[in-house]
N, C-alpha and C. Protein backbone atom coordinates (compact mmCIF):
# COMPACT_ATOMS: atom_id res chain seq x y z
N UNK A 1 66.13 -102.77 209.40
CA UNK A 1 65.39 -103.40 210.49
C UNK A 1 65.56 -104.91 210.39
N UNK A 2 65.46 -105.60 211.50
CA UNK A 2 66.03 -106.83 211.32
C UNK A 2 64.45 -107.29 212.01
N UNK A 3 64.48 -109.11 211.42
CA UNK A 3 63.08 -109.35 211.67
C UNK A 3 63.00 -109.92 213.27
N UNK A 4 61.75 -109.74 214.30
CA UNK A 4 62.40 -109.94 215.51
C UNK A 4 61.32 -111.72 215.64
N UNK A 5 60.51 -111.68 214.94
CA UNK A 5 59.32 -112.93 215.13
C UNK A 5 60.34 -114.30 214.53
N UNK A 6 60.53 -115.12 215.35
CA UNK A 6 61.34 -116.22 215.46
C UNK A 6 60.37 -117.19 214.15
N UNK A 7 59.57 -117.54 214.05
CA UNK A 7 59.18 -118.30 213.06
C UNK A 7 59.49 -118.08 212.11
N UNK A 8 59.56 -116.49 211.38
CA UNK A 8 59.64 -116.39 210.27
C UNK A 8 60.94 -115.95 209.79
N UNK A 9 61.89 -115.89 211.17
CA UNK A 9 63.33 -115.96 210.95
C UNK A 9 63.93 -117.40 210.59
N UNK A 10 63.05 -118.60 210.74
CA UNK A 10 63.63 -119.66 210.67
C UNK A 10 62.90 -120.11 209.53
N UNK A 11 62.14 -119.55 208.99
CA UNK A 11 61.80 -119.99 207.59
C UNK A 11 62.20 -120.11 206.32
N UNK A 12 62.33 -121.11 206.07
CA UNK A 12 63.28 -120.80 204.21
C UNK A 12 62.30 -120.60 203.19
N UNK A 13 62.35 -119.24 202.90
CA UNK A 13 61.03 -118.89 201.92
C UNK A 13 61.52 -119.42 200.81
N UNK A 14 60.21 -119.58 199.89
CA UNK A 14 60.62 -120.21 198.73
C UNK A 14 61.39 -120.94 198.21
N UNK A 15 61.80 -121.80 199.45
CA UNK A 15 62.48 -123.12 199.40
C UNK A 15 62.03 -123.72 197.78
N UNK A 16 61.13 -124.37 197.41
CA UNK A 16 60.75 -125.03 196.65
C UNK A 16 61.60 -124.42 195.43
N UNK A 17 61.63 -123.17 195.05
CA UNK A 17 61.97 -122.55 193.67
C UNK A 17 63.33 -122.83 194.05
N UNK A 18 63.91 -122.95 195.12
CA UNK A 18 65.65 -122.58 194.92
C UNK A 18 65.97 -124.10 195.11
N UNK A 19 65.14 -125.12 194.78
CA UNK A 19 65.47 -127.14 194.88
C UNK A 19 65.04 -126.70 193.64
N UNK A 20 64.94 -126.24 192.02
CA UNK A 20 64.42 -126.60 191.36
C UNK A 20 64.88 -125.49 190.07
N UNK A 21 66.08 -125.82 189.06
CA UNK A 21 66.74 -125.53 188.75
C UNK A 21 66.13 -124.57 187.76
N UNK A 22 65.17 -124.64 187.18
CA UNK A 22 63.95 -123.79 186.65
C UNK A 22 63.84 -122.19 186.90
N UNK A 23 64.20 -122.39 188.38
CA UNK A 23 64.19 -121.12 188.88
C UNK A 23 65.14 -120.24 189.52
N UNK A 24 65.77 -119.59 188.17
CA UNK A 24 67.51 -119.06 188.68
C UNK A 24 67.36 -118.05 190.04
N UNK A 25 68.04 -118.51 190.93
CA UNK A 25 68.60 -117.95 192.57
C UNK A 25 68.09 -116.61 192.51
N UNK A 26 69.05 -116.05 191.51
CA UNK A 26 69.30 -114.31 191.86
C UNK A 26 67.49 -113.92 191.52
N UNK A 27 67.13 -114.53 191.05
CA UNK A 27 65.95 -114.10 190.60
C UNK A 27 64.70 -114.04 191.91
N UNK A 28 64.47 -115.37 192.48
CA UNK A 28 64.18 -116.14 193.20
C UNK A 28 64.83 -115.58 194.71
N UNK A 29 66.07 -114.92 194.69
CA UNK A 29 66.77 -114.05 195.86
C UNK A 29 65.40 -112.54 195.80
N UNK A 30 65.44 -111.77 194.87
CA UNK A 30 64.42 -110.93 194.71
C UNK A 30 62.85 -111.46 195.51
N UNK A 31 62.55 -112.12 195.05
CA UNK A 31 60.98 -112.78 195.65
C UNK A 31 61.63 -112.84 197.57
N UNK A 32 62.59 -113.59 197.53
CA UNK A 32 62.73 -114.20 199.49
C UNK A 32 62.57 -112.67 199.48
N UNK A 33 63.31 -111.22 199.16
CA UNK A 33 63.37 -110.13 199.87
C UNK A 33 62.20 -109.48 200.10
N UNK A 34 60.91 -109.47 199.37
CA UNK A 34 60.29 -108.87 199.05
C UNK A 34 59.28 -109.71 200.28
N UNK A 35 59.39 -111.16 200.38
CA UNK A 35 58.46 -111.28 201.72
C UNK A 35 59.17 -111.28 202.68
N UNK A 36 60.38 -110.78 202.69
CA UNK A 36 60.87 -110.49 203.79
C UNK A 36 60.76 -108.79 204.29
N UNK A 37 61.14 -108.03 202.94
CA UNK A 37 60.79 -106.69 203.40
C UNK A 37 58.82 -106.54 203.88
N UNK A 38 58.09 -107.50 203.84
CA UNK A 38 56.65 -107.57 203.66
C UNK A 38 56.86 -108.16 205.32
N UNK A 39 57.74 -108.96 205.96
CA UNK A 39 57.31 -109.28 207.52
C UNK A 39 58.44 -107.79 208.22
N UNK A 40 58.98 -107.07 207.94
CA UNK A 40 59.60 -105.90 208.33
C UNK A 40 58.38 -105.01 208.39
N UNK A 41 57.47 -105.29 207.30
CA UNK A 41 56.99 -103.72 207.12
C UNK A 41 55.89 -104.43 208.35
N UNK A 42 55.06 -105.54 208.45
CA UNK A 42 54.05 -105.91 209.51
C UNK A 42 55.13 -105.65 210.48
N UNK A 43 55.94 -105.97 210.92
CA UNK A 43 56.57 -105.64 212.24
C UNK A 43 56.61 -104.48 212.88
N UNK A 44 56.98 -103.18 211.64
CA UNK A 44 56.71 -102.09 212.26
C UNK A 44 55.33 -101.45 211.57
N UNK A 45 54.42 -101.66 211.45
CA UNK A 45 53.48 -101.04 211.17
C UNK A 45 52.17 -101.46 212.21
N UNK A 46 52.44 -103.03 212.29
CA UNK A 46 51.70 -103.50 213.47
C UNK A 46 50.40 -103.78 213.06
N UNK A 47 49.66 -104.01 211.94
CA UNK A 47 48.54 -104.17 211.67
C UNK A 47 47.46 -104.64 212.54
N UNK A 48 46.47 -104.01 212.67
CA UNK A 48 45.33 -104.30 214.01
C UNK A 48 44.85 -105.09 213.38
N UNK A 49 44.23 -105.56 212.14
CA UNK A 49 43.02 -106.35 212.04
C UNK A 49 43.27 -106.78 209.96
N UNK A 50 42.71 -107.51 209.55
CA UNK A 50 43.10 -108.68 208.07
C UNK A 50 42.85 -107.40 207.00
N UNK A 51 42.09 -106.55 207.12
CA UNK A 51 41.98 -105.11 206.18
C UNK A 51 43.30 -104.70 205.99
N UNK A 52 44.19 -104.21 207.31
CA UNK A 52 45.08 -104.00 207.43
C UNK A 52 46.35 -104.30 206.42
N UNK A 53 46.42 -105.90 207.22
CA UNK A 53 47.30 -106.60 206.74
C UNK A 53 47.33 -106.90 205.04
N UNK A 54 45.62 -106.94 204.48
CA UNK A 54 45.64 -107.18 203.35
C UNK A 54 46.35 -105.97 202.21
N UNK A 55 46.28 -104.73 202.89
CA UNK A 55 46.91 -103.66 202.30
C UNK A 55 48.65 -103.86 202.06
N UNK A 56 49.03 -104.65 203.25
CA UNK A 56 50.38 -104.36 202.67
C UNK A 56 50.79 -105.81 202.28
N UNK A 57 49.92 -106.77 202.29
CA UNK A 57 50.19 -107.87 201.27
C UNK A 57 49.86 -107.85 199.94
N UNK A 58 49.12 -106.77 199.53
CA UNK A 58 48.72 -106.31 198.01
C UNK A 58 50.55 -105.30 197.56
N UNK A 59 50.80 -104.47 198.05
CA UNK A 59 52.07 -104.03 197.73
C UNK A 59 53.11 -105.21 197.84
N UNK A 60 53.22 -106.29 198.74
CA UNK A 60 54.21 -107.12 198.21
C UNK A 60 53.34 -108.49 197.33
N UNK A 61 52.56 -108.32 196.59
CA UNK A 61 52.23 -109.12 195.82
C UNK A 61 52.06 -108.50 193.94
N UNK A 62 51.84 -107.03 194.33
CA UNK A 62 52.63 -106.31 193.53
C UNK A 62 54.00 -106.24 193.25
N UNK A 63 54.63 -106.53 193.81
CA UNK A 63 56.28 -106.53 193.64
C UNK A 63 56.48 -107.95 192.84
N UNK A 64 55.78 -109.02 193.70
CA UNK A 64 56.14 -110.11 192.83
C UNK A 64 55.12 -110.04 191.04
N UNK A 65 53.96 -109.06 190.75
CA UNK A 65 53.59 -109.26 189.59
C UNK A 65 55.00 -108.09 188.95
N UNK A 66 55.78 -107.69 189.17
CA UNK A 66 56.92 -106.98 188.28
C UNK A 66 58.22 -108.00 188.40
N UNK A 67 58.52 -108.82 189.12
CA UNK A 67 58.77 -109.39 189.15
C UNK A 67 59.04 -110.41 188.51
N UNK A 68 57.77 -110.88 187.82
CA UNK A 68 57.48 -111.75 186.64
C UNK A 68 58.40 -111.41 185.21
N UNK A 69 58.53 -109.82 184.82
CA UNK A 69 59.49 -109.99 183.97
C UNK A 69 60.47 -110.29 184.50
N UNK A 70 61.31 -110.59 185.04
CA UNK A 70 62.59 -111.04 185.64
C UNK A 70 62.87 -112.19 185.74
N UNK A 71 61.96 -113.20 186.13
CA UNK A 71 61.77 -114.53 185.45
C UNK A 71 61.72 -115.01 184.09
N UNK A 72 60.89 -113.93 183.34
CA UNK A 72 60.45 -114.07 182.08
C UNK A 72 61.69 -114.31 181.13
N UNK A 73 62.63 -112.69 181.46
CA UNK A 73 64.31 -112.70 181.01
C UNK A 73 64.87 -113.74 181.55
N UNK A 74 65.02 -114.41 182.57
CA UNK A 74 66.00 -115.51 182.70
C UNK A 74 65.52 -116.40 182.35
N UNK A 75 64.36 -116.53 181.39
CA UNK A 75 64.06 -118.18 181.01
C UNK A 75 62.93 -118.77 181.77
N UNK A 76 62.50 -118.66 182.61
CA UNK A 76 61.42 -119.02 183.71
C UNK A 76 60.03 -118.18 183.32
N UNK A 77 59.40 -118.14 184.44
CA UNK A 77 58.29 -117.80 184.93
C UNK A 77 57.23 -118.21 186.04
N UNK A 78 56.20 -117.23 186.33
CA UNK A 78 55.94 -117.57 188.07
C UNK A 78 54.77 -118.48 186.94
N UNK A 79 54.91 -119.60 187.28
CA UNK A 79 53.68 -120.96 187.21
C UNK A 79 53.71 -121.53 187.98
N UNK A 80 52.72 -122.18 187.67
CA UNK A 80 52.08 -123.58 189.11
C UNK A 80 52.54 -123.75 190.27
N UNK A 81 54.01 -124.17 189.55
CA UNK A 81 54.48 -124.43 191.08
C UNK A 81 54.85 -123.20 192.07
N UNK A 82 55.49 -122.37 191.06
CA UNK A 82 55.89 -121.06 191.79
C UNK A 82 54.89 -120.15 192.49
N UNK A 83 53.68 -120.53 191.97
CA UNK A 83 52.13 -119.50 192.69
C UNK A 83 52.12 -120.23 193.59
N UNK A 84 51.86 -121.78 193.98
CA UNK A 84 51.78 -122.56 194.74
C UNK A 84 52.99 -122.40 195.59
N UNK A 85 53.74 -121.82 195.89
CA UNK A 85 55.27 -122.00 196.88
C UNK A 85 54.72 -120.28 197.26
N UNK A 86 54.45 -119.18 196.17
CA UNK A 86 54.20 -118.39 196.87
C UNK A 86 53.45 -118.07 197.54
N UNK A 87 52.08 -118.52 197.31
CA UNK A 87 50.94 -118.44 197.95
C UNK A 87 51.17 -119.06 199.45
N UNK A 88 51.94 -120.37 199.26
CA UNK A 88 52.20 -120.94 200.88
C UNK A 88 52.89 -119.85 201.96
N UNK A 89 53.82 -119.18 201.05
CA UNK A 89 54.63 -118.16 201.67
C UNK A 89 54.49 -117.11 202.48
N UNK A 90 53.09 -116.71 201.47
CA UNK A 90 52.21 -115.77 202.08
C UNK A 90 51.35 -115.95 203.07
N UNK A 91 51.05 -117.17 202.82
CA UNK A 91 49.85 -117.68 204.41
C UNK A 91 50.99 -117.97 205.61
N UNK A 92 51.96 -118.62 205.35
CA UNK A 92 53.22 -118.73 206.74
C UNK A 92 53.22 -117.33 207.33
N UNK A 93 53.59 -116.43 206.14
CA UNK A 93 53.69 -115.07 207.07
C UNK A 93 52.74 -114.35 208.01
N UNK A 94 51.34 -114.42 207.12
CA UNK A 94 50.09 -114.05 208.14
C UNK A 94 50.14 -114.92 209.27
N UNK A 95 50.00 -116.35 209.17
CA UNK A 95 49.83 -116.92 210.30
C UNK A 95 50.95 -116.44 211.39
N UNK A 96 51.91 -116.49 210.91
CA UNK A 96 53.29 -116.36 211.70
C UNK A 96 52.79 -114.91 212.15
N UNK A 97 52.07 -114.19 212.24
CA UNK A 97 52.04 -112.78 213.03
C UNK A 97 50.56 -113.01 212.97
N UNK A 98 49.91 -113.84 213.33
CA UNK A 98 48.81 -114.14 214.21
C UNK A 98 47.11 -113.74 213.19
N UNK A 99 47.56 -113.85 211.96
CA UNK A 99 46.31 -113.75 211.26
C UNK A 99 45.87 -115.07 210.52
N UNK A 100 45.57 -115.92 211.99
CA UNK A 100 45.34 -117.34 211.18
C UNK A 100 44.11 -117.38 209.91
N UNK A 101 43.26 -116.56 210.37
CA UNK A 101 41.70 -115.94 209.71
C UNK A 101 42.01 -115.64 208.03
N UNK A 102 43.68 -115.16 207.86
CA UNK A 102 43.33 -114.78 206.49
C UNK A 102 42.91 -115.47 205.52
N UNK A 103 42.59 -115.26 204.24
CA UNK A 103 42.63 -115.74 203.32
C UNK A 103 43.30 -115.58 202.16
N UNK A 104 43.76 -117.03 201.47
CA UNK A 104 45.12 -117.01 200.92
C UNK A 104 44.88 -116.08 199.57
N UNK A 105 43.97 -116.19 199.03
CA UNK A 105 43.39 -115.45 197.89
C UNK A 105 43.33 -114.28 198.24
N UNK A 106 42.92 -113.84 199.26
CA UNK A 106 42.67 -112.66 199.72
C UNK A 106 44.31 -111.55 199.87
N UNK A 107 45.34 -112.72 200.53
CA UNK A 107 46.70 -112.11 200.47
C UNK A 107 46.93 -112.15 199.70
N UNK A 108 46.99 -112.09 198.32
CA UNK A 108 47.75 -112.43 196.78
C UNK A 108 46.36 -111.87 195.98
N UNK A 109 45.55 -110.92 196.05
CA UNK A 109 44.56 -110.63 195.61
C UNK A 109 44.86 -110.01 194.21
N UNK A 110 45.78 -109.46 194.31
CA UNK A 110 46.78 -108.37 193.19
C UNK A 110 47.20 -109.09 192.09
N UNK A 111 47.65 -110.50 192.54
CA UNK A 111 48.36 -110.88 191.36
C UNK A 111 47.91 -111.18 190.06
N UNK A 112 49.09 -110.99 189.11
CA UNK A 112 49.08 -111.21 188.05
C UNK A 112 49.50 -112.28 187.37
N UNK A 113 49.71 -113.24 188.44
CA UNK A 113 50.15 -114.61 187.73
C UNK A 113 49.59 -116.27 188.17
């Protein structure tokens, strides 16, 4: 499925980690997919209301706490800055499909880092 919402096609997720040598690509390629397979799955699932949405932002915020070993092996890890780039990531996407209301804590409720 390809994403059809123009904002979040023009977004460079996790820009910040891939300016910042800390955080090897292929690794950092894993995280962009995972909020990208996360605006696929709102696209076709269509969430009515922030309950909703918070359900399938807990499964991709789960992905990024397994994730964490994968950083861990290449030398890295999700810190400061990287919670902070993801967390932004995650509020672009709600907003970008019209859940200005969420809350950022609330989308990343899961995590483990």
């Amino acid at each position: 499925m390809s994403i059809a919402n123009q904002q979040v096609k023009g977004h460079a997720f996790l820009q910040g980690l891939y300016d910042d040598a800390y955080f090897p690509d292929h690794v950092v390629d894993r995280g962009r997919r995972i909020l990208l397979d996360l605006c696929e799955r709102i696209e076709a699932e269509k969430p009515s209301d922030l309950a909703a949405l918070y359900v399938l932002t807990e499964v991709a915020t789960q992905a990024f706490n397994a994730l964490e070993a994968e950083f861990e092996a290449a030398g890295s890890e999700i810190e400061t800055v990287a919670r902070e780039e993801i967390a932004e990531d995650f509020w672009t996407v709600a907003t970008a499909y019209g859940f200005e209301d969420a809350d950022v804590e609330n989308l990343i409720a899961a995590r483990e880092w």
